[in-house]
N, C-alpha and C. Protein backbone atom coordinates (compact mmCIF):
# COMPACT_ATOMS: atom_id res chain seq x y z
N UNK A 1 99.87 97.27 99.36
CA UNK A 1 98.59 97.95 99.32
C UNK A 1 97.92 97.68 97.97
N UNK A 2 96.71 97.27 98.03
CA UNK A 2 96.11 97.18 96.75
C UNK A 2 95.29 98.49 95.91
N UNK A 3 95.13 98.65 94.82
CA UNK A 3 95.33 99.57 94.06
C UNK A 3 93.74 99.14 92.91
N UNK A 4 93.27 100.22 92.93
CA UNK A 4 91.66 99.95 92.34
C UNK A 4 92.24 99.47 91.14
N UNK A 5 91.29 99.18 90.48
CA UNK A 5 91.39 97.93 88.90
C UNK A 5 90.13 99.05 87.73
N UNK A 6 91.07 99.43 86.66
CA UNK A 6 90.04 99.79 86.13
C UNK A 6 90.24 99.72 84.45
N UNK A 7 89.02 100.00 84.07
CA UNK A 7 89.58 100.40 82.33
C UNK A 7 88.70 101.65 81.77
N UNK A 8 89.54 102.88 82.33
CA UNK A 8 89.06 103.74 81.74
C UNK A 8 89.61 104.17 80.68
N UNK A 9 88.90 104.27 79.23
CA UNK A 9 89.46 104.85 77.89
C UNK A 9 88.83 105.82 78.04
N UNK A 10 90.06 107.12 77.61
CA UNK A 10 89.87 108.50 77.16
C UNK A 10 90.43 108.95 75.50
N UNK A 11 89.29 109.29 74.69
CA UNK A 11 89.71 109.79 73.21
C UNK A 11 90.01 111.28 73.29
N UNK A 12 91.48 111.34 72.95
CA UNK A 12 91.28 113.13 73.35
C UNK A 12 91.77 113.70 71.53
N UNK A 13 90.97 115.14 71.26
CA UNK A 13 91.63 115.79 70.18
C UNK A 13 92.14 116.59 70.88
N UNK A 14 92.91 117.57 69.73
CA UNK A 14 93.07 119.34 70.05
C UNK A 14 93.69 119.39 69.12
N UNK A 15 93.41 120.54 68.79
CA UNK A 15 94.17 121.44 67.38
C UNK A 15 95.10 122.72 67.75
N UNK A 16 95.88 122.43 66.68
CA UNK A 16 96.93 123.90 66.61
C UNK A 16 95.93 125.00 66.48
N UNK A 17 97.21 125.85 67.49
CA UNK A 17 96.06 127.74 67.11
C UNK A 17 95.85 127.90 64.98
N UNK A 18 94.75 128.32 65.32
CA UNK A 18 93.93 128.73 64.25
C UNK A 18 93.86 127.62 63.16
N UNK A 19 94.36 126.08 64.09
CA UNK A 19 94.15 125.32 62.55
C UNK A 19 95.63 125.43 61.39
N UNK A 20 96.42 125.59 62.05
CA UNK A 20 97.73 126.15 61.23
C UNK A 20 98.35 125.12 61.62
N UNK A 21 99.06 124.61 59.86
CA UNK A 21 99.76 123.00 59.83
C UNK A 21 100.93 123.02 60.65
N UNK A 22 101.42 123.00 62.16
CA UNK A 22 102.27 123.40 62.79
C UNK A 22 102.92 122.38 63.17
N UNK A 23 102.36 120.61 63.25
CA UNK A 23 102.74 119.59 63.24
C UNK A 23 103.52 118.92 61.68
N UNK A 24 103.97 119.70 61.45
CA UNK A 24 104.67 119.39 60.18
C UNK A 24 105.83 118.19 60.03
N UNK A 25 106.27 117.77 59.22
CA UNK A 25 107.11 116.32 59.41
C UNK A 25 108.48 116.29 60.47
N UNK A 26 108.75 117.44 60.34
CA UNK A 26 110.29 117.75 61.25
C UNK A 26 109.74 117.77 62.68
N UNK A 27 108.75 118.03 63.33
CA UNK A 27 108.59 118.06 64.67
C UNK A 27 107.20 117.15 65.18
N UNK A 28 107.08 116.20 64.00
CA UNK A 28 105.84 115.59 64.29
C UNK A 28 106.54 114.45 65.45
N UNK A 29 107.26 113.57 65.16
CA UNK A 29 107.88 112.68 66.30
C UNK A 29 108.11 113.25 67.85
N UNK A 30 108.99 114.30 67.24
CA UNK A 30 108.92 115.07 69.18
C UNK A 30 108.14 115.16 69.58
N UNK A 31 106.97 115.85 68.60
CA UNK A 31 105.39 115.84 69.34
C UNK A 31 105.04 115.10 70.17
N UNK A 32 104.89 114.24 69.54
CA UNK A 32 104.16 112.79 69.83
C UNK A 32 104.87 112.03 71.10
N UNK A 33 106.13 112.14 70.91
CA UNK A 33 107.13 111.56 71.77
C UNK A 33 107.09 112.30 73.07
N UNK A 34 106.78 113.67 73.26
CA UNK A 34 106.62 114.45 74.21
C UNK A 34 105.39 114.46 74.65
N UNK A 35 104.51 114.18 74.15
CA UNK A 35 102.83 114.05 74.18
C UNK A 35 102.71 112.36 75.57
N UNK A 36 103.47 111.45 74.71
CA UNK A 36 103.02 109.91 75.02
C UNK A 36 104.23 109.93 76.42
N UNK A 37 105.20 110.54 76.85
CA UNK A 37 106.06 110.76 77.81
C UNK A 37 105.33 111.69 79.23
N UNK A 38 104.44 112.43 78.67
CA UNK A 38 103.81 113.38 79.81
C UNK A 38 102.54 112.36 80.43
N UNK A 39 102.43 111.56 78.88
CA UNK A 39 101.10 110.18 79.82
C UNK A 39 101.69 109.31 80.74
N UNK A 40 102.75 109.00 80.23
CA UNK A 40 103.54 107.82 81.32
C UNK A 40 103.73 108.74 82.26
N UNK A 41 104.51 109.77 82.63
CA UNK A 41 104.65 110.50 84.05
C UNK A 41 103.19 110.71 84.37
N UNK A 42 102.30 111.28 84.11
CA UNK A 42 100.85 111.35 85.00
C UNK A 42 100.16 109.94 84.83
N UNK A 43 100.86 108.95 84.75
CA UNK A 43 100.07 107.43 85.07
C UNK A 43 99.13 107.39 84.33
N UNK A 44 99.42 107.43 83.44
CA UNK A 44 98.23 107.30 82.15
C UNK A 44 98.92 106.27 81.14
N UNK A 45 98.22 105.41 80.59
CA UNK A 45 98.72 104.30 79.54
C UNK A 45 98.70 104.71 78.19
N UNK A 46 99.30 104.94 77.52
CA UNK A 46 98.97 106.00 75.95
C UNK A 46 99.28 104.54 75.16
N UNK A 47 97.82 104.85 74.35
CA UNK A 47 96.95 103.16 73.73
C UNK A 47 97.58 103.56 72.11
N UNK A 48 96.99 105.06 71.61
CA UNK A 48 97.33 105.39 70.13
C UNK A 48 97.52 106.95 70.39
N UNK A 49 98.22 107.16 69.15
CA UNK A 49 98.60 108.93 68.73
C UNK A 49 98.44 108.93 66.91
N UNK A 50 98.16 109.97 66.66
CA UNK A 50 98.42 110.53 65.47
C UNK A 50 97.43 111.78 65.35
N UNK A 51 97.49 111.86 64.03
CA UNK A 51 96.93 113.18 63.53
C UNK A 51 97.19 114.16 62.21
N UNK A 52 97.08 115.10 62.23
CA UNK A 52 97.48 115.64 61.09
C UNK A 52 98.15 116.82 61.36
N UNK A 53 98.77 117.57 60.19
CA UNK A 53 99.40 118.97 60.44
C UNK A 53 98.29 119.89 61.40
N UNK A 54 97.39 119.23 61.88
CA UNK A 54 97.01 120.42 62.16
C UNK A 54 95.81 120.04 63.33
N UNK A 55 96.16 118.81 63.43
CA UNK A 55 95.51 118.31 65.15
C UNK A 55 95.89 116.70 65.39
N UNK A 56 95.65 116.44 66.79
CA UNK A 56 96.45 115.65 67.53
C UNK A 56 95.29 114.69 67.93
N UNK A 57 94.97 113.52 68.14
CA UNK A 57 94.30 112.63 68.36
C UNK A 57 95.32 111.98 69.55
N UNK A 58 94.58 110.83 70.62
CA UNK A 58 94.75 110.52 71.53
C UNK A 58 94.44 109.84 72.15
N UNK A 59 94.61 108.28 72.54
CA UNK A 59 93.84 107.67 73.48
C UNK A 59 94.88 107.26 74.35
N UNK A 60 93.78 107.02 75.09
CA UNK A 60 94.72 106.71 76.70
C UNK A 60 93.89 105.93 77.74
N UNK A 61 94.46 104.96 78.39
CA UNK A 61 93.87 104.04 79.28
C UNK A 61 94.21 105.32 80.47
N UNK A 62 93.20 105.84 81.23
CA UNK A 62 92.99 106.92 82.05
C UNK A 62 93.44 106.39 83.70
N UNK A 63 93.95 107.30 84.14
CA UNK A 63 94.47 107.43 85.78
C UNK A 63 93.39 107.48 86.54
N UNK A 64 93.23 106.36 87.67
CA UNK A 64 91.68 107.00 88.49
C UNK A 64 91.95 108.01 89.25
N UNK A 65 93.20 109.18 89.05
CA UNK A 65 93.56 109.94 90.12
C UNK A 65 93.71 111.33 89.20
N UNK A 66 93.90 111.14 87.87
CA UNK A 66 93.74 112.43 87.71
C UNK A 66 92.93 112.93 86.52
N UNK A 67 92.64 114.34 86.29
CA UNK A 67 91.37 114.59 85.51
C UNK A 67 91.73 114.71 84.20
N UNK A 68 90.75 114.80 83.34
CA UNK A 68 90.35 115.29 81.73
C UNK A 68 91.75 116.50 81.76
N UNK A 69 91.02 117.05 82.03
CA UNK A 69 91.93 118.88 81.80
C UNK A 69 93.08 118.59 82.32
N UNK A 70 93.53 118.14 83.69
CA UNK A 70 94.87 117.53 83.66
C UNK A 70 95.49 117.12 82.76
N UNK A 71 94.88 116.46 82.41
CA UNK A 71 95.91 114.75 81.37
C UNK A 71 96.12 116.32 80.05
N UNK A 72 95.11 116.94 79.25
CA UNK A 72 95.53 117.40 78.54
C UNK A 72 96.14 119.07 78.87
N UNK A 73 96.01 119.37 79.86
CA UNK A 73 96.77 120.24 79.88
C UNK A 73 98.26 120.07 80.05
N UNK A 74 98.16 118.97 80.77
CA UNK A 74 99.81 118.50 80.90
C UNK A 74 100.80 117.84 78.81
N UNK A 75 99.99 116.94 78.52
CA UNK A 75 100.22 117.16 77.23
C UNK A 75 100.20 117.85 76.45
N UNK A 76 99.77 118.72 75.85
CA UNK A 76 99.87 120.31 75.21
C UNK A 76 100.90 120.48 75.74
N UNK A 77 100.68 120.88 77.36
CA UNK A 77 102.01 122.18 77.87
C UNK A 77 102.85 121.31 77.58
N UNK A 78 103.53 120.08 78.21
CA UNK A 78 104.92 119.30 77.34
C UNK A 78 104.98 119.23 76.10
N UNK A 79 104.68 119.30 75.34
CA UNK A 79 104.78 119.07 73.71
C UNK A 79 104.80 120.41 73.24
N UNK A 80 104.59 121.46 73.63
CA UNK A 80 104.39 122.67 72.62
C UNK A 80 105.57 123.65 73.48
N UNK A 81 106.12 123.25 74.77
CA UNK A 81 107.35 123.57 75.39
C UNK A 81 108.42 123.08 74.98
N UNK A 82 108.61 121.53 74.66
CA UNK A 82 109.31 120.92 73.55
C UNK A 82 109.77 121.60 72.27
N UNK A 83 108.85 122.07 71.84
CA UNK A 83 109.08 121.98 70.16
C UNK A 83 109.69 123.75 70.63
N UNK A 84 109.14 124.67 71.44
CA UNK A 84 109.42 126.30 71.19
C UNK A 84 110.65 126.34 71.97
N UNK A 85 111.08 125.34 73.22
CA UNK A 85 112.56 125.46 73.99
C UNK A 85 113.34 124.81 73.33
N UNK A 86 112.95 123.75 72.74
CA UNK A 86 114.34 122.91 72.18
C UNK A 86 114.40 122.36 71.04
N UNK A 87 113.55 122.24 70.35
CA UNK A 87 113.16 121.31 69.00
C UNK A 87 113.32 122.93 67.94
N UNK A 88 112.32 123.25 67.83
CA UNK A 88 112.64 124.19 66.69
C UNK A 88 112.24 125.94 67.94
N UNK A 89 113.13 126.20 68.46
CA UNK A 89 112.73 127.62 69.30
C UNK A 89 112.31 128.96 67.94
N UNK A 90 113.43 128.76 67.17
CA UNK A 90 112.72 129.99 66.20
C UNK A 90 111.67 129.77 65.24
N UNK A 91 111.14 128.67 65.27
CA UNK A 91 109.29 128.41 64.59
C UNK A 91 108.46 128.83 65.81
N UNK A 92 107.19 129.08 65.41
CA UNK A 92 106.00 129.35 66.31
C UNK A 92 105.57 128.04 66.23
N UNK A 93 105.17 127.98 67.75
CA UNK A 93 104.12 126.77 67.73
C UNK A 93 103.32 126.91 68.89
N UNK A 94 101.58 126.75 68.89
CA UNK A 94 100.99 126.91 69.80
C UNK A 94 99.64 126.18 69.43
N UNK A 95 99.14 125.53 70.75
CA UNK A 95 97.97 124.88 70.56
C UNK A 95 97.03 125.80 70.91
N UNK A 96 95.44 125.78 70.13
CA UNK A 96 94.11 126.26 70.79
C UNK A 96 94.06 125.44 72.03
N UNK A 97 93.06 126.55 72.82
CA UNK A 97 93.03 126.65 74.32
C UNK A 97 92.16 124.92 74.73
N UNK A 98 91.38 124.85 73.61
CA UNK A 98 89.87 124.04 73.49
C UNK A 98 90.26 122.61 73.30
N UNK A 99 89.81 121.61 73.35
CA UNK A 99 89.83 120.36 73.12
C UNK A 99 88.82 119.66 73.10
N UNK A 100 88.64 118.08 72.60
CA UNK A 100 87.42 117.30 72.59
C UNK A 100 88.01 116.29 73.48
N UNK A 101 87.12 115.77 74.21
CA UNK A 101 87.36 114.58 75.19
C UNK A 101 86.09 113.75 74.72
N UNK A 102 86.48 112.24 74.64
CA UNK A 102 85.68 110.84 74.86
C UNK A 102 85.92 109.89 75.21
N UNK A 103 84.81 109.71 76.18
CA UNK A 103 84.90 108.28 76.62
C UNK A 103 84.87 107.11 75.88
N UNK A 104 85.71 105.87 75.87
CA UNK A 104 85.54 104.67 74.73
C UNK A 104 85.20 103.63 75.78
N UNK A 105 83.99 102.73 75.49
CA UNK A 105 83.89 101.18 76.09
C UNK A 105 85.01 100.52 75.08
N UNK A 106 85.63 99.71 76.90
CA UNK A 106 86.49 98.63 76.29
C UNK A 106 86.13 97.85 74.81
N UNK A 107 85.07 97.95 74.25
CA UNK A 107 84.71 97.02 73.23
C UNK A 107 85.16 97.84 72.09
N UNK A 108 85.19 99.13 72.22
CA UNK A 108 85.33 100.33 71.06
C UNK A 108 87.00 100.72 70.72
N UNK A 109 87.52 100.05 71.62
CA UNK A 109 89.21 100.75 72.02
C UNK A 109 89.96 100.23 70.47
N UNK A 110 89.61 99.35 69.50
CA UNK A 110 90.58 98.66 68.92
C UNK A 110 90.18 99.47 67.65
N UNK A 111 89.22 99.98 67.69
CA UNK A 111 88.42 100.70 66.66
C UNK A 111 88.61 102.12 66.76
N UNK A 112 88.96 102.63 67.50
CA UNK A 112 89.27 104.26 67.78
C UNK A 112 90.51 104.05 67.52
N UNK A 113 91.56 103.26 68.52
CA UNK A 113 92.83 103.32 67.94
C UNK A 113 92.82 102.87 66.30
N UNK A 114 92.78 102.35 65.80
CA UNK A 114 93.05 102.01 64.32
C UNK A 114 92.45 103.56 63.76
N UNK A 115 91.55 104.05 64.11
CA UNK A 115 90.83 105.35 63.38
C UNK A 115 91.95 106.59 63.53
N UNK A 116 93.05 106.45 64.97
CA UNK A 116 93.88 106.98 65.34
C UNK A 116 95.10 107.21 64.32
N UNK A 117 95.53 106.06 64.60
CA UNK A 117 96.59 105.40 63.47
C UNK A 117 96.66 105.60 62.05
N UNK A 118 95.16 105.71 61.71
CA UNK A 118 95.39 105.68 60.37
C UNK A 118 95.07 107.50 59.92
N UNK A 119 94.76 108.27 60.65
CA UNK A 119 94.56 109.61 60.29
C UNK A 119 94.47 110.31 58.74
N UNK A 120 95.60 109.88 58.78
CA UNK A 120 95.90 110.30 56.78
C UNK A 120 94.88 109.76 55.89
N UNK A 121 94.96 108.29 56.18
CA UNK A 121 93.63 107.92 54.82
C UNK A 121 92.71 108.09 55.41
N UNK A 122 92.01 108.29 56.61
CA UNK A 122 90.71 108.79 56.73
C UNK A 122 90.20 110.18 56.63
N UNK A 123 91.61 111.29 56.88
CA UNK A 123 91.05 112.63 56.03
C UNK A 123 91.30 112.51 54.87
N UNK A 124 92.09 111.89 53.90
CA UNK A 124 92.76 112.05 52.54
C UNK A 124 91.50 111.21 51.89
N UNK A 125 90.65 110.36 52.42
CA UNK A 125 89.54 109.71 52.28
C UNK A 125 88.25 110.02 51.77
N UNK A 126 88.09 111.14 53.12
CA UNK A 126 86.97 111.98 53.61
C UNK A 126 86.01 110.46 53.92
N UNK A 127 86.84 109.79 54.87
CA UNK A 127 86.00 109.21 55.56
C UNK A 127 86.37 109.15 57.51
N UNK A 128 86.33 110.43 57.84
CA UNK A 128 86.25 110.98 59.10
C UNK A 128 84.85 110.47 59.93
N UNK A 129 84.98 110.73 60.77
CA UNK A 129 84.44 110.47 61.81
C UNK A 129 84.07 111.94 62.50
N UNK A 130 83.07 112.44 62.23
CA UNK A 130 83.34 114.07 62.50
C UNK A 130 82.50 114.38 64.40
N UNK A 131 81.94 113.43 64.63
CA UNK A 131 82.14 113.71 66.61
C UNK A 131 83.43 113.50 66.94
N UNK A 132 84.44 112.72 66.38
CA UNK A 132 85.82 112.44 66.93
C UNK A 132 86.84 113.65 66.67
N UNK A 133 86.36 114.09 65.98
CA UNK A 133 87.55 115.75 64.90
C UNK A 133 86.40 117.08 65.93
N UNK A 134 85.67 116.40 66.94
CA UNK A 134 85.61 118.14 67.40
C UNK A 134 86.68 118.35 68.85
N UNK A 135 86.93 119.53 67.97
CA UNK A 135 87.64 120.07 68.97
C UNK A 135 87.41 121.26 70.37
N UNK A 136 86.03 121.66 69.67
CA UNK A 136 85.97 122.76 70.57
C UNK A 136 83.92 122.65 69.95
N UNK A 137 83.21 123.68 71.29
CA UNK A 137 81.58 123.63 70.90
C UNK A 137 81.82 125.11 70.24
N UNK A 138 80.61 125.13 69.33
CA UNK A 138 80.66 127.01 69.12
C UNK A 138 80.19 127.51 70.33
N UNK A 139 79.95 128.87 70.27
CA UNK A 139 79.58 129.22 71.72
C UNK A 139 78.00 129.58 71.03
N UNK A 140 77.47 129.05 72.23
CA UNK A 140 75.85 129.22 71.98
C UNK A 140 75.03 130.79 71.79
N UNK A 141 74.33 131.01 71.24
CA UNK A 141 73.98 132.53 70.54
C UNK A 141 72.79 132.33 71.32
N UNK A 142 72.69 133.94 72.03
CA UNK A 142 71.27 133.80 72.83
C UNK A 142 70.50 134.43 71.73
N UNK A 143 69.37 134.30 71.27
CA UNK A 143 68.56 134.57 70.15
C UNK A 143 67.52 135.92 71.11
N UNK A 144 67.19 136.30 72.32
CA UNK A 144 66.91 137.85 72.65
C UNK A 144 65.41 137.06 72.73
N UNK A 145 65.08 135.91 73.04
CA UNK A 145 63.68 135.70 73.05
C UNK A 145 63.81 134.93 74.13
């Protein structure tokens, strides 16, 4: 049976609750390792990872079968079940609810991943990319007019 052909790139963030360095050096590998393991089981191609103590970057050649909120709800929930059942159970660890999703043209993929990869010198830099670091919208204020 033949099988559609595609190249969908997805840039995903998300941050630890409240922004708290919870990806710290001792559980940063499991992270990640548990993160890029939940893409291969939901048929997803995991392109780059990194991040900092205190959020998770992501790309991924995307499944034509399953969604945004899928892909990252399934990553979070494996990785932050990881680290509280078996990796470190007596640390806290928990992700915010919120995340950023983007789409990348194939032409952009080599350039997001490297932006991925290199995380450290581009915050230690302060040369971020700050549509790529959102993680969440504020919530919009009705102004009563």
């Amino acid at each position: 049976m033949r099988a559609p052909y595609t190249q969908l790139y997805l840039h995903c963030v998300w941050a630890t609750w409240d922004r708290w360095p919870l990806v710290v050096p001792q559980v940063e590998q499991a992270v990640y390792s548990a993160i890029l393991a939940k893409c291969r089981a939901l048929t997803c191609e995991p392109v780059a990872i990194g991040g900092m103590p205190d959020h998770v970057h992501l790309l991924v050649r995307l499944s034509t079968t399953l969604a945004v909120a899928d892909l990252v709800k399934g990553v979070k929930g494996a990785s932050s079940h990881l680290i509280s059942h078996e990796t470190a159970p007596a640390e806290y660890f928990k992700w915010q609810g919120s995340y950023g999703a983007f789409t990348v043209g194939k032409d952009a993929v080599e350039r997001v991943r490297h932006y991925i990869e290199r995380q450290r010198e581009y915050h230690v830099g302060g040369q971020i990319v700050p549509d790529w670091e959102q993680t969440a919208t504020e919530p919009e204020r009705w102004s009563g007019g």
